[in-house]
N, C-alpha and C. Protein backbone atom coordinates (compact mmCIF):
# COMPACT_ATOMS: atom_id res chain seq x y z
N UNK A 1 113.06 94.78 82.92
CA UNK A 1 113.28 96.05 83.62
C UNK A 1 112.62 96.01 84.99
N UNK A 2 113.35 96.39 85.84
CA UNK A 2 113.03 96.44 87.34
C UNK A 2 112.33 97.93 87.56
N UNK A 3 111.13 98.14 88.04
CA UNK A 3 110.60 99.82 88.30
C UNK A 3 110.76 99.76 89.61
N UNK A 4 111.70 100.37 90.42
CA UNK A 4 111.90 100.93 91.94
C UNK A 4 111.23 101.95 91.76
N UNK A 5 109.97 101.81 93.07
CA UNK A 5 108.87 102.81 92.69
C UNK A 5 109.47 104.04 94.34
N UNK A 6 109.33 105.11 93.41
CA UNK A 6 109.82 106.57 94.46
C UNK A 6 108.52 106.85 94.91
N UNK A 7 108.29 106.83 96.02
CA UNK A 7 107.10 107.51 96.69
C UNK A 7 107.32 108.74 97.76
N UNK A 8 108.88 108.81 97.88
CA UNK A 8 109.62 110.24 98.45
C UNK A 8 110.02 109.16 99.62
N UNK A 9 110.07 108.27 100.10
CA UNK A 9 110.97 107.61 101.03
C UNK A 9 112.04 105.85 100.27
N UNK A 10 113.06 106.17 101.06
CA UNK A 10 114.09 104.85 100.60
C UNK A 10 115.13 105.16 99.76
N UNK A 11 115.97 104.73 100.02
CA UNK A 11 117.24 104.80 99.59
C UNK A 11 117.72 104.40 97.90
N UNK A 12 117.20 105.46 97.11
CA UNK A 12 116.43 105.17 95.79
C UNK A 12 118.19 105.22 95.02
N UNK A 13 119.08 106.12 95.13
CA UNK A 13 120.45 105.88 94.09
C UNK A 13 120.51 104.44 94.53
N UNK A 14 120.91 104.23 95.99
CA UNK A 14 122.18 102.83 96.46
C UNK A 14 121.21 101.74 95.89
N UNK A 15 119.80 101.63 95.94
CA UNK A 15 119.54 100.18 94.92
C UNK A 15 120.07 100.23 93.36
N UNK A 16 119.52 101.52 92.77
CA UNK A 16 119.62 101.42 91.52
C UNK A 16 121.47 101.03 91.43
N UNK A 17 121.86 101.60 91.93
CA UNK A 17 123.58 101.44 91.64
C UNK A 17 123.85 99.98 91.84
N UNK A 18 123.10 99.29 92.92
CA UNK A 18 123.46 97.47 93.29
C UNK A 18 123.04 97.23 91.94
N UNK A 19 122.15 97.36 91.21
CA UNK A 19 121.51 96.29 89.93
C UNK A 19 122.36 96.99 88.80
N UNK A 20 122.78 98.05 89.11
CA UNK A 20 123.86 98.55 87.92
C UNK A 20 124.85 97.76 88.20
N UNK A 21 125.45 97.27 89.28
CA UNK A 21 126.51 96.67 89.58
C UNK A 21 126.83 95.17 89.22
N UNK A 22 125.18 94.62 89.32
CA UNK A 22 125.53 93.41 88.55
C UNK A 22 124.62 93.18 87.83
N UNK A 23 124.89 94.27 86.70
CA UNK A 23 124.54 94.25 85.10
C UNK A 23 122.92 93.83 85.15
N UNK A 24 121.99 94.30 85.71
CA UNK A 24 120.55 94.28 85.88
C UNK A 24 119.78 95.73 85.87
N UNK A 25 119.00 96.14 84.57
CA UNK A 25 118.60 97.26 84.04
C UNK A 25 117.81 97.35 84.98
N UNK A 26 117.32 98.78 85.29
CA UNK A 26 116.27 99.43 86.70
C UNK A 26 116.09 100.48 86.22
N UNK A 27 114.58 101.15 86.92
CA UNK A 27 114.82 102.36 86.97
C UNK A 27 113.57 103.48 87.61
N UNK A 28 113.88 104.08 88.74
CA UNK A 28 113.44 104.67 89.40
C UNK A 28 112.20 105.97 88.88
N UNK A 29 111.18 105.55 89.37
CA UNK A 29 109.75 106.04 88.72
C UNK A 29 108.74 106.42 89.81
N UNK A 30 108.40 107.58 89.65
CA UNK A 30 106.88 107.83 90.39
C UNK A 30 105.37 108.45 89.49
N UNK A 31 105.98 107.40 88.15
CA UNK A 31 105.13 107.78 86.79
C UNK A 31 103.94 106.37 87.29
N UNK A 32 102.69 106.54 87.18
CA UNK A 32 101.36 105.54 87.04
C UNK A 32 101.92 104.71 85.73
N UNK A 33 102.53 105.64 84.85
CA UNK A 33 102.03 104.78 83.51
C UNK A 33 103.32 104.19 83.48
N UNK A 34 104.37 104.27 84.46
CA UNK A 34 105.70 103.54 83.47
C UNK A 34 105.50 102.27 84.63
N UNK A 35 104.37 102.47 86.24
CA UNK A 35 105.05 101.18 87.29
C UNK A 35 103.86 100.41 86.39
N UNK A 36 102.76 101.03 85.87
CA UNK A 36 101.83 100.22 85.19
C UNK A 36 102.31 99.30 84.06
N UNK A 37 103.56 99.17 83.71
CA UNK A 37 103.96 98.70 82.38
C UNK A 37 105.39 97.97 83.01
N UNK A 38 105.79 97.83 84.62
CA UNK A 38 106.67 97.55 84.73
C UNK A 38 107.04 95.97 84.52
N UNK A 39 108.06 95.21 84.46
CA UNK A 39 108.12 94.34 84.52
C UNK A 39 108.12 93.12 85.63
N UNK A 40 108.88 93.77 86.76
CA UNK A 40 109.20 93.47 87.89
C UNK A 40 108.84 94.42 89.00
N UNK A 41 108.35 94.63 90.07
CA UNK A 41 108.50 96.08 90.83
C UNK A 41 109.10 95.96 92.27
N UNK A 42 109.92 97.42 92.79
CA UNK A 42 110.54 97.17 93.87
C UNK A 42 110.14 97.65 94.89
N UNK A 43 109.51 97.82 95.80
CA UNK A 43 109.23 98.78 96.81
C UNK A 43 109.93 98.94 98.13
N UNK A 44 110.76 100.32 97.73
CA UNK A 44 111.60 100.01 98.97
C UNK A 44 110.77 101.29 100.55
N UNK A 45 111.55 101.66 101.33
CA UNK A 45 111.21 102.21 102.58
C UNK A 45 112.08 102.32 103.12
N UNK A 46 111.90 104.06 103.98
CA UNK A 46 112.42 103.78 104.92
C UNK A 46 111.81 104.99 105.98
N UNK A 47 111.88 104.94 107.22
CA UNK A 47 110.81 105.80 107.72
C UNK A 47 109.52 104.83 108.51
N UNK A 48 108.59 105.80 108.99
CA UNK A 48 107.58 105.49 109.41
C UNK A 48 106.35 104.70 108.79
N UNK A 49 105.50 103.60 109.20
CA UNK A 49 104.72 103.30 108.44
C UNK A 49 103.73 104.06 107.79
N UNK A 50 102.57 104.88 108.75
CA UNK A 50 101.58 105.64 108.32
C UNK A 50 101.78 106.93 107.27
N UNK A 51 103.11 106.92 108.22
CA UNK A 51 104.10 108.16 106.67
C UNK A 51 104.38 107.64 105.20
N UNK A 52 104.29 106.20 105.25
CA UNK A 52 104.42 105.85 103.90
C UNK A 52 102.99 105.40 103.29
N UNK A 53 102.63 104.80 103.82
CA UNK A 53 100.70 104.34 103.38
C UNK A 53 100.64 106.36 102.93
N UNK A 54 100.42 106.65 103.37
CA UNK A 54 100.21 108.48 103.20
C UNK A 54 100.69 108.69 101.92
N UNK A 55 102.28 108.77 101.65
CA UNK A 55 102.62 109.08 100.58
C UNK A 55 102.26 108.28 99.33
N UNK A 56 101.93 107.08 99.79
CA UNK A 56 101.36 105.85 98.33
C UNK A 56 100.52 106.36 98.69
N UNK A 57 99.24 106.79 99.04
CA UNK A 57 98.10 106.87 99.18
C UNK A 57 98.10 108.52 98.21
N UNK A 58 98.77 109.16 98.63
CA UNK A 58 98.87 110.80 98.53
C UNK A 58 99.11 110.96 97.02
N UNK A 59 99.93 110.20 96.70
CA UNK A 59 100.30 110.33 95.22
C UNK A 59 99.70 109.12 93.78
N UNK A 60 98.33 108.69 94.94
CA UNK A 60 97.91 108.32 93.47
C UNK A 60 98.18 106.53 93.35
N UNK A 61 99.35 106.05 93.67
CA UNK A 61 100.17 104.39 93.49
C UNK A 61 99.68 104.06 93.77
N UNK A 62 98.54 103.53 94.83
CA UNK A 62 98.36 102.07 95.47
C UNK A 62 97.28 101.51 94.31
N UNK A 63 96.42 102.16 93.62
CA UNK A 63 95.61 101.33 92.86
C UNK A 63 96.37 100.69 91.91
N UNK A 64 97.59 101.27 91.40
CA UNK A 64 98.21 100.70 90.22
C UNK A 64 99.56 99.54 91.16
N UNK A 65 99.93 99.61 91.96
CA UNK A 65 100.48 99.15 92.71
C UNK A 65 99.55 97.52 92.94
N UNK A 66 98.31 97.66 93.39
CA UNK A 66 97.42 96.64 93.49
C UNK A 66 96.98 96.46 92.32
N UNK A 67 96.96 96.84 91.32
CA UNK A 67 96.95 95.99 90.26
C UNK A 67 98.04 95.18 89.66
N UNK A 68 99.02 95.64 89.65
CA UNK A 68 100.41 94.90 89.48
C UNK A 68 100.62 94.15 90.16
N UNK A 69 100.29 93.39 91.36
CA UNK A 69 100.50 92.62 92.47
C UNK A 69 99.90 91.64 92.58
N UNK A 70 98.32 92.05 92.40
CA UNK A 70 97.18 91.12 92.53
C UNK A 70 96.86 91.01 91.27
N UNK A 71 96.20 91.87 90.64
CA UNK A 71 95.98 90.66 88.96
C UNK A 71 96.84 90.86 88.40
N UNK A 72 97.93 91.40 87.61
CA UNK A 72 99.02 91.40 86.86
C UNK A 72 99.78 89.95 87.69
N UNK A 73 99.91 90.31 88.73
CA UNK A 73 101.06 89.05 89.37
C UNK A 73 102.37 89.11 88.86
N UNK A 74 102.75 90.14 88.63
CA UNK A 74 104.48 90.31 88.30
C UNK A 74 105.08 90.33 89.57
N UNK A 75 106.45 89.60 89.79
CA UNK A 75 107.42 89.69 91.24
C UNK A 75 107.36 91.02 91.36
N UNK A 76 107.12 90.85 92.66
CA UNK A 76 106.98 92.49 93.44
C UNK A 76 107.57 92.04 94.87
N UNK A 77 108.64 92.73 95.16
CA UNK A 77 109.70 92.81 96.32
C UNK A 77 109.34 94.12 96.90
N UNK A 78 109.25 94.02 98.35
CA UNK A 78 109.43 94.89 99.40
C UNK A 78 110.33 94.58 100.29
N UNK A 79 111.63 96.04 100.62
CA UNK A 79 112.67 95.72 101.20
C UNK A 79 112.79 96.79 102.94
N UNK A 80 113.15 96.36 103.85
CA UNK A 80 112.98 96.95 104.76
C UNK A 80 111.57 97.67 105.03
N UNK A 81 110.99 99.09 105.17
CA UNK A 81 109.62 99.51 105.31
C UNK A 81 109.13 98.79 104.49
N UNK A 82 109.70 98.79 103.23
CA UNK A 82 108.74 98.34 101.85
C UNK A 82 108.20 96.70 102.17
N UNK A 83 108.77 95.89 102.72
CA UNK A 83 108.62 94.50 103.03
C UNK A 83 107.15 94.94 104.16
N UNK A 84 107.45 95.62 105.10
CA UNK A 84 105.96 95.68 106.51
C UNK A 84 104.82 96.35 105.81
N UNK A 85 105.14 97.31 104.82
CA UNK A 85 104.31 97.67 104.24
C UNK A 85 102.95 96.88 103.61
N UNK A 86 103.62 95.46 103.13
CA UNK A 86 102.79 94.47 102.53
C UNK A 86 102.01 93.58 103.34
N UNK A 87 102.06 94.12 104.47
CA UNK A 87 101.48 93.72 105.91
C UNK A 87 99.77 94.00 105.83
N UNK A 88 99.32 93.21 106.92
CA UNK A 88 97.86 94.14 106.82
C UNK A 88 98.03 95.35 107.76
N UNK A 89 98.92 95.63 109.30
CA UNK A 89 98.46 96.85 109.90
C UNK A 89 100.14 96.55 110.04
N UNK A 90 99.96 97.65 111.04
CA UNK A 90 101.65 97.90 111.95
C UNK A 90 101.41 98.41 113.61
N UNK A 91 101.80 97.98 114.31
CA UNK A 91 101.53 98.97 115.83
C UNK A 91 102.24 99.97 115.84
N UNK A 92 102.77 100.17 114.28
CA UNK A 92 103.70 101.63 114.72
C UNK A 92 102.71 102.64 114.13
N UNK A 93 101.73 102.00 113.53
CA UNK A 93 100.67 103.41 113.05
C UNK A 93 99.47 103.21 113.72
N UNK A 94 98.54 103.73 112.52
CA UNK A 94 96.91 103.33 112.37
C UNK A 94 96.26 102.78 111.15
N UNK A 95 97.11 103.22 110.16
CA UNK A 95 96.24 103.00 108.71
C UNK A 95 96.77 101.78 108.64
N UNK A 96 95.86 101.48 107.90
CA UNK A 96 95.76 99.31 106.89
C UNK A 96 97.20 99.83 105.77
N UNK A 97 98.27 98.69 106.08
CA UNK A 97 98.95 98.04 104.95
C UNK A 97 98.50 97.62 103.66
N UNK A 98 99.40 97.52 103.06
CA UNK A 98 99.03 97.17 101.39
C UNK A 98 98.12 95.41 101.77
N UNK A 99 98.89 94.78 102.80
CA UNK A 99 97.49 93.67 102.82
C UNK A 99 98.17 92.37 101.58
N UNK A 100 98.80 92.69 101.30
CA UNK A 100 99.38 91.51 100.00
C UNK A 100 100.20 90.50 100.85
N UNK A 101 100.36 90.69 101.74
CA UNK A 101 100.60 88.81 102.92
C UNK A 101 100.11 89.09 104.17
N UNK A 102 99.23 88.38 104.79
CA UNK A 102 98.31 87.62 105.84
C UNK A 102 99.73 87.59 107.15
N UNK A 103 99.68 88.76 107.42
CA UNK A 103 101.02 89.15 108.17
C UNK A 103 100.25 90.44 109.14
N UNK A 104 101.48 90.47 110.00
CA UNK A 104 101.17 92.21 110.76
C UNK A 104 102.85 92.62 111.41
N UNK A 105 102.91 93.28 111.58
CA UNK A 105 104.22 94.44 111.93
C UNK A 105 104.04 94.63 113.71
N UNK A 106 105.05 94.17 114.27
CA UNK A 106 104.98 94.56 115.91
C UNK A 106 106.46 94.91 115.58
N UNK A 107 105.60 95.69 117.19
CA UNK A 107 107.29 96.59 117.47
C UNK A 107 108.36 95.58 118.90
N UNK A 108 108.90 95.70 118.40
CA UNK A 108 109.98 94.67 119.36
C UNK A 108 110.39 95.66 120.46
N UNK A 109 109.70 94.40 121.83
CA UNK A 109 109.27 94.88 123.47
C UNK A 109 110.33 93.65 123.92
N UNK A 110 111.62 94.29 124.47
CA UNK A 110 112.56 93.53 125.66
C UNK A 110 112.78 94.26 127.05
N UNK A 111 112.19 93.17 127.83
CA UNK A 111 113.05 93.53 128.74
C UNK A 111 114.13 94.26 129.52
N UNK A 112 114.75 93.16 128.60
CA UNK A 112 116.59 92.95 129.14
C UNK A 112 116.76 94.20 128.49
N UNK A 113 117.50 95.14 128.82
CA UNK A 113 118.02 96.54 128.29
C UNK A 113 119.00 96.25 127.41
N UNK A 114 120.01 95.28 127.85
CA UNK A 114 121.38 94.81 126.86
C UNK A 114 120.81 94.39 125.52
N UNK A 115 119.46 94.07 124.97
CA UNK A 115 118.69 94.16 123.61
C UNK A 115 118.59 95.44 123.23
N UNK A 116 119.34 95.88 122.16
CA UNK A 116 119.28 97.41 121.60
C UNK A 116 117.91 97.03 120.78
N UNK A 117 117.18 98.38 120.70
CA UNK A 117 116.43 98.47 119.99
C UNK A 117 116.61 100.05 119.31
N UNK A 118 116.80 100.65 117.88
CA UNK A 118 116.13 99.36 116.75
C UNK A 118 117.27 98.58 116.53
N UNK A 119 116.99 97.14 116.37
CA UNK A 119 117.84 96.10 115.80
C UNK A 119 118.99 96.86 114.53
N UNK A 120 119.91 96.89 114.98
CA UNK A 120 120.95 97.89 113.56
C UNK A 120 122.05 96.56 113.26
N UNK A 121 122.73 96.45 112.33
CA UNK A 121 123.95 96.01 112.04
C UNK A 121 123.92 94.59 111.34
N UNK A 122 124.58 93.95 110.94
CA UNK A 122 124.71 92.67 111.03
C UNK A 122 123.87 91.59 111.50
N UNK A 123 123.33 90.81 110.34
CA UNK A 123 123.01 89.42 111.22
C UNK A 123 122.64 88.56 110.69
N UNK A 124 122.35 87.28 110.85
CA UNK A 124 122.58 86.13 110.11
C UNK A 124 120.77 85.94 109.50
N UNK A 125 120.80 84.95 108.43
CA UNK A 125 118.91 84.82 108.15
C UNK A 125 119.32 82.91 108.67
N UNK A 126 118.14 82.44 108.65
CA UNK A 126 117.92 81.55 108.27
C UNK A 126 117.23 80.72 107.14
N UNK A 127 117.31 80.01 106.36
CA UNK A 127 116.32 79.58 105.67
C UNK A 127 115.50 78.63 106.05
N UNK A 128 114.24 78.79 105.59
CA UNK A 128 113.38 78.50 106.14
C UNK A 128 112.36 77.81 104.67
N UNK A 129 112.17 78.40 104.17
CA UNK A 129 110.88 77.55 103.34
C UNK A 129 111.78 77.85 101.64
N UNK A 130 112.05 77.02 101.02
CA UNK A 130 112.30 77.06 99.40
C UNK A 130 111.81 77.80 98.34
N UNK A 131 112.42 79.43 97.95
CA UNK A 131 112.11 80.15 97.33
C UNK A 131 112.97 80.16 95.92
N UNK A 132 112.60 81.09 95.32
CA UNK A 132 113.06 81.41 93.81
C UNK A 132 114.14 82.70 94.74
N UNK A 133 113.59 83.33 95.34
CA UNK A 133 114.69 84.35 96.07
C UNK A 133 115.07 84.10 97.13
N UNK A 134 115.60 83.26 97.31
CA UNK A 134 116.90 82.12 98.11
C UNK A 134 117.42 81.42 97.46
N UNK A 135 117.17 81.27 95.93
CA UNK A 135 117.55 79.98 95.23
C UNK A 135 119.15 80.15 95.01
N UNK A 136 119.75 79.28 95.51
CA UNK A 136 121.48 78.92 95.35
C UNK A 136 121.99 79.59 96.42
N UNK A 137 121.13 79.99 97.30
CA UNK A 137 121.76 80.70 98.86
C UNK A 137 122.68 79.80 99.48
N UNK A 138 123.92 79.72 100.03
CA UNK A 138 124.11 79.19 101.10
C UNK A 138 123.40 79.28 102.49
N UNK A 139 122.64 77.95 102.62
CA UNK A 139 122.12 77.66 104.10
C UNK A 139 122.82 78.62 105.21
N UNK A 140 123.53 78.54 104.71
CA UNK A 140 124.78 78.47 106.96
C UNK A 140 125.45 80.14 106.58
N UNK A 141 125.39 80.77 105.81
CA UNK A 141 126.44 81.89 105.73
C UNK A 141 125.23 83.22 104.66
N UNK A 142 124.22 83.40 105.27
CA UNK A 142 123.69 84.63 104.70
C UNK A 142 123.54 85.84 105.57
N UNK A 143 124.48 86.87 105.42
CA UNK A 143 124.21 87.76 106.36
C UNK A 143 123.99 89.03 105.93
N UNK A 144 123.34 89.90 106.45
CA UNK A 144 121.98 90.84 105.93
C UNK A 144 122.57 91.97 107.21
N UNK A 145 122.30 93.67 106.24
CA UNK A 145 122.34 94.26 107.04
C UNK A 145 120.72 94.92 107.99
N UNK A 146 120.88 94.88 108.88
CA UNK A 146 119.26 95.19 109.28
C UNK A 146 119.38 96.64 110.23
N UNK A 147 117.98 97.34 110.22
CA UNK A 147 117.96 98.48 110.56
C UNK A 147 116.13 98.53 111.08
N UNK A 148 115.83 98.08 111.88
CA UNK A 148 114.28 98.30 112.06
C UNK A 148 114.27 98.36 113.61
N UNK A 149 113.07 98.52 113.55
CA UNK A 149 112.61 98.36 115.29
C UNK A 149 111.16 98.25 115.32
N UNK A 150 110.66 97.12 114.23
CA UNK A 150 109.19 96.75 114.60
C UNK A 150 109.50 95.33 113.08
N UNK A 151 109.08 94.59 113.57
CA UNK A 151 109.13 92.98 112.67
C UNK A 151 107.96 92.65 112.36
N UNK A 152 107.95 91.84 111.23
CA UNK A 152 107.31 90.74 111.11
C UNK A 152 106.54 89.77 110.99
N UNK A 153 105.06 89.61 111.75
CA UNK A 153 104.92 87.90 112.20
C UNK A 153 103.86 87.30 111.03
N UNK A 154 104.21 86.57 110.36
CA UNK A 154 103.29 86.18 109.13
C UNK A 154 102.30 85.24 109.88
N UNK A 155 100.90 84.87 109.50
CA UNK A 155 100.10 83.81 110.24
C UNK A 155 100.08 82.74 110.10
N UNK A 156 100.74 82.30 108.87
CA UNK A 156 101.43 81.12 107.98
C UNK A 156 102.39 81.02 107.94
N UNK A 157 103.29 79.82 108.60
CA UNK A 157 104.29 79.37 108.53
C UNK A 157 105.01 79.55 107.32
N UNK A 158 104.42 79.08 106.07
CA UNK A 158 104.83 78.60 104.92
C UNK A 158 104.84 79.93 103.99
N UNK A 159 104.45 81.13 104.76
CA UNK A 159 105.03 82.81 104.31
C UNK A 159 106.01 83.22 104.51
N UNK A 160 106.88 82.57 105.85
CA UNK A 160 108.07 82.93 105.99
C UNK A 160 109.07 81.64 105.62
N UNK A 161 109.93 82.74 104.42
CA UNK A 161 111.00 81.81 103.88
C UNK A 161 112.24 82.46 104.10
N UNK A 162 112.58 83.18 105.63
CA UNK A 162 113.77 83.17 106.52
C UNK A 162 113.44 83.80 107.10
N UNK A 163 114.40 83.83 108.87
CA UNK A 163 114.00 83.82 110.13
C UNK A 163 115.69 84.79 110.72
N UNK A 164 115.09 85.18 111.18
CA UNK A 164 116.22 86.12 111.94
C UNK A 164 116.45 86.38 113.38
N UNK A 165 117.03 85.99 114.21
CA UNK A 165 116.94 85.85 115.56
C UNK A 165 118.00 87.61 116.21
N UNK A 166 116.66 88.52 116.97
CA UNK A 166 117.40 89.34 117.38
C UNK A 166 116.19 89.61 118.72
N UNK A 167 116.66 88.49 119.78
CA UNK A 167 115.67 88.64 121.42
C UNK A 167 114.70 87.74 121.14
N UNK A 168 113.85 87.18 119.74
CA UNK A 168 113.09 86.45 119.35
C UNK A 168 113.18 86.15 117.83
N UNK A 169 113.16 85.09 117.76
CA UNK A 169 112.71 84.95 115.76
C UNK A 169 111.54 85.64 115.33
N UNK A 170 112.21 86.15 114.30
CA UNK A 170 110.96 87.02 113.09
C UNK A 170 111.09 86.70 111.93
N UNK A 171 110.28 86.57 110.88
CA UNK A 171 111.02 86.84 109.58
C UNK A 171 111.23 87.92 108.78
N UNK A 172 112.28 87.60 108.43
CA UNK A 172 113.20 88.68 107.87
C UNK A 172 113.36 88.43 106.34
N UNK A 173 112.50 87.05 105.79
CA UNK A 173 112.34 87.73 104.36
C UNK A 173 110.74 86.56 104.16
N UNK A 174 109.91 87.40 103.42
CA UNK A 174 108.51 86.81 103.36
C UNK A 174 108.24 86.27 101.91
N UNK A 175 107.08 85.48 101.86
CA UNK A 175 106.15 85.69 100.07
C UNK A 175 104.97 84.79 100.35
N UNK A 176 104.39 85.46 99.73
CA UNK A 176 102.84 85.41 98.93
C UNK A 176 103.08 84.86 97.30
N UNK A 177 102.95 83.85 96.93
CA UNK A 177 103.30 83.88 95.54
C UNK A 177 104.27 84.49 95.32
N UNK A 178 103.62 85.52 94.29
CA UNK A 178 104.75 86.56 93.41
C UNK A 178 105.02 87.32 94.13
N UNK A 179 104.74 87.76 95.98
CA UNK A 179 105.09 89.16 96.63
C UNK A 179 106.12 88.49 97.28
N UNK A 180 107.47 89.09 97.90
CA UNK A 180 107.99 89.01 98.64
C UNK A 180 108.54 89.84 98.96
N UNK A 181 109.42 89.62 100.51
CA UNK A 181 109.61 90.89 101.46
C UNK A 181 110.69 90.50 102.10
N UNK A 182 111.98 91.51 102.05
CA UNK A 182 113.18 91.47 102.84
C UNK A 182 113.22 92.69 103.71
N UNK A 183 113.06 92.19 105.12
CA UNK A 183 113.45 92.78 106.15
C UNK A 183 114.66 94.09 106.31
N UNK A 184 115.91 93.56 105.99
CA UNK A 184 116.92 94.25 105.92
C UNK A 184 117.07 95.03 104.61
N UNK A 185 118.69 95.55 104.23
CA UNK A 185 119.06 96.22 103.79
C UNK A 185 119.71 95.61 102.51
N UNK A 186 119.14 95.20 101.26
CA UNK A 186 120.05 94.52 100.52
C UNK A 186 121.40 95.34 99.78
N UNK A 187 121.23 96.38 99.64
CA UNK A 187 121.73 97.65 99.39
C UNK A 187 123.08 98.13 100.06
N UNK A 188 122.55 97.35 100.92
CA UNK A 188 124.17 97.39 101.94
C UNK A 188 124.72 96.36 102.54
N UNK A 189 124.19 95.38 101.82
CA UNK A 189 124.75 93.74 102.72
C UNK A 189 125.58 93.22 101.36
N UNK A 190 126.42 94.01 100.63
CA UNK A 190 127.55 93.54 99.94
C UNK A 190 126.93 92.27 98.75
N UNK A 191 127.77 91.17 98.71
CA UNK A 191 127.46 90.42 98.06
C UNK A 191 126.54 89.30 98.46
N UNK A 192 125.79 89.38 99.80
CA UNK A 192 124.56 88.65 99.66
C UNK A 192 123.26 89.61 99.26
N UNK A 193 123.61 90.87 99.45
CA UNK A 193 122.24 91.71 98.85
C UNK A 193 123.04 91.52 97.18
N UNK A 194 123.69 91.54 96.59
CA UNK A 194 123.89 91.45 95.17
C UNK A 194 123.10 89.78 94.72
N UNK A 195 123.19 88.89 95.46
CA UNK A 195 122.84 87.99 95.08
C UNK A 195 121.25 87.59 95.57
N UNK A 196 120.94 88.25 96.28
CA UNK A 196 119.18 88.57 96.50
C UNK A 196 118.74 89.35 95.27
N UNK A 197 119.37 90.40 95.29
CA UNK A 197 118.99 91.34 93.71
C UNK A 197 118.86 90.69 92.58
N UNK A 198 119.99 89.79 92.52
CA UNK A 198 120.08 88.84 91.13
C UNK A 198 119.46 87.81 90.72
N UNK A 199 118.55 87.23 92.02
CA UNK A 199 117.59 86.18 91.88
C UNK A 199 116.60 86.80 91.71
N UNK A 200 116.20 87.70 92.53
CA UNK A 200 115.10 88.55 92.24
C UNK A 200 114.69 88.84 90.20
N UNK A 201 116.04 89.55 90.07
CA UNK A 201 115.95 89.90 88.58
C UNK A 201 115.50 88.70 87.74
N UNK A 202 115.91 87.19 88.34
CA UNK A 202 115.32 85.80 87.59
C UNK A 202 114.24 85.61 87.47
N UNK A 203 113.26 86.10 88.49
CA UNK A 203 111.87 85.45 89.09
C UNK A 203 110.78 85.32 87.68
């Protein structure tokens, strides 16, 4: 069982409906005692950083959250906010990240005006380092819907296991061991977010 944890931000039906879709049980909780017993956990986002540290903070999750992560060690996915979240800071706030990858969150500064910011739509990953959630990816054809306007930068190479080029490379999906983190939208990237979901459900 997958616990997509509700903390009042993220797009909580459209995941549960992707893992309904390919036959992978879930289920959406802002109970201590059911993410404490979960099997797998999801943390999604969407919104501001300090607005979300607030609401995990506000309602109690992050101790049980950090226990599931760090000594439990069950796969724990963060997707869009939920992925920066696992950051240590963000320049879009002030408060400390969950801190579960040796990472930080910048906000993407261009120039050139013809760079939209926030990064929206379509776009390709790269792979980059050999995961359990990339496993059976096609190299050359993974494309992800994305929606942010602050990335990224892990301090370890070997944290980022894909790279996304929008004005500069970032990564766009991370891990720590058992944590990992997708940038984009799996929820809405069709059948490569079905097949991120479905490896995920393997881990």
């Amino acid at each position: 069982m997958i616990t997509i944890v509700d903390y009042g931000l993220g797009n909580l039906g459209s995941i549960g409906n992707m893992f309904k879709r390919i036959g992978v049980k879930s289920q959406i909780s802002n109970s201590i005692s059911e993410i404490s017993g979960a099997d797998k956990i999801l943390l999604p986002g969407v919104g501001s950083f300090d607005h979300a540290i607030n609401e995990i903070n506000q309602r109690g999750l992050a101790e049980v959250l950090n226990q599931k992560a760090l000594i439990d060690k069950v796969p724990f996915l963060g997707i869009c906010l939920g992925m920066q979240l696992l950051t240590k800071s963000s320049e879009e706030g002030n408060l400390s990240g969950l801190g579960y990858v040796d990472a930080k969150t910048l906000k993407f500064r261009f120039p050139d005006k013809k760079l939209k910011i926030p990064h929206m739509g379509w776009n390709v990953t790269k792979l980059k380092t050999p995961s359990q959630l990339t496993f059976d990816m096609d190299q050359e054809e993974q494309r992800f819907y994305f929606v942010h306007s602050y990335y990224v930068k892990c301090e370890s190479p070997k944290n980022s296991i894909a790279e996304t080029i929008h004005g500069l490379e970032f990564s766009s999906m991370i891990q720590n061991e058992n944590i990992y983190g997708a940038q984009f939208h799996p929820e809405k990237s069709h059948r490569f977010g079905m097949k991120l979901f479905a490896n995920f459900s393997k881990i």
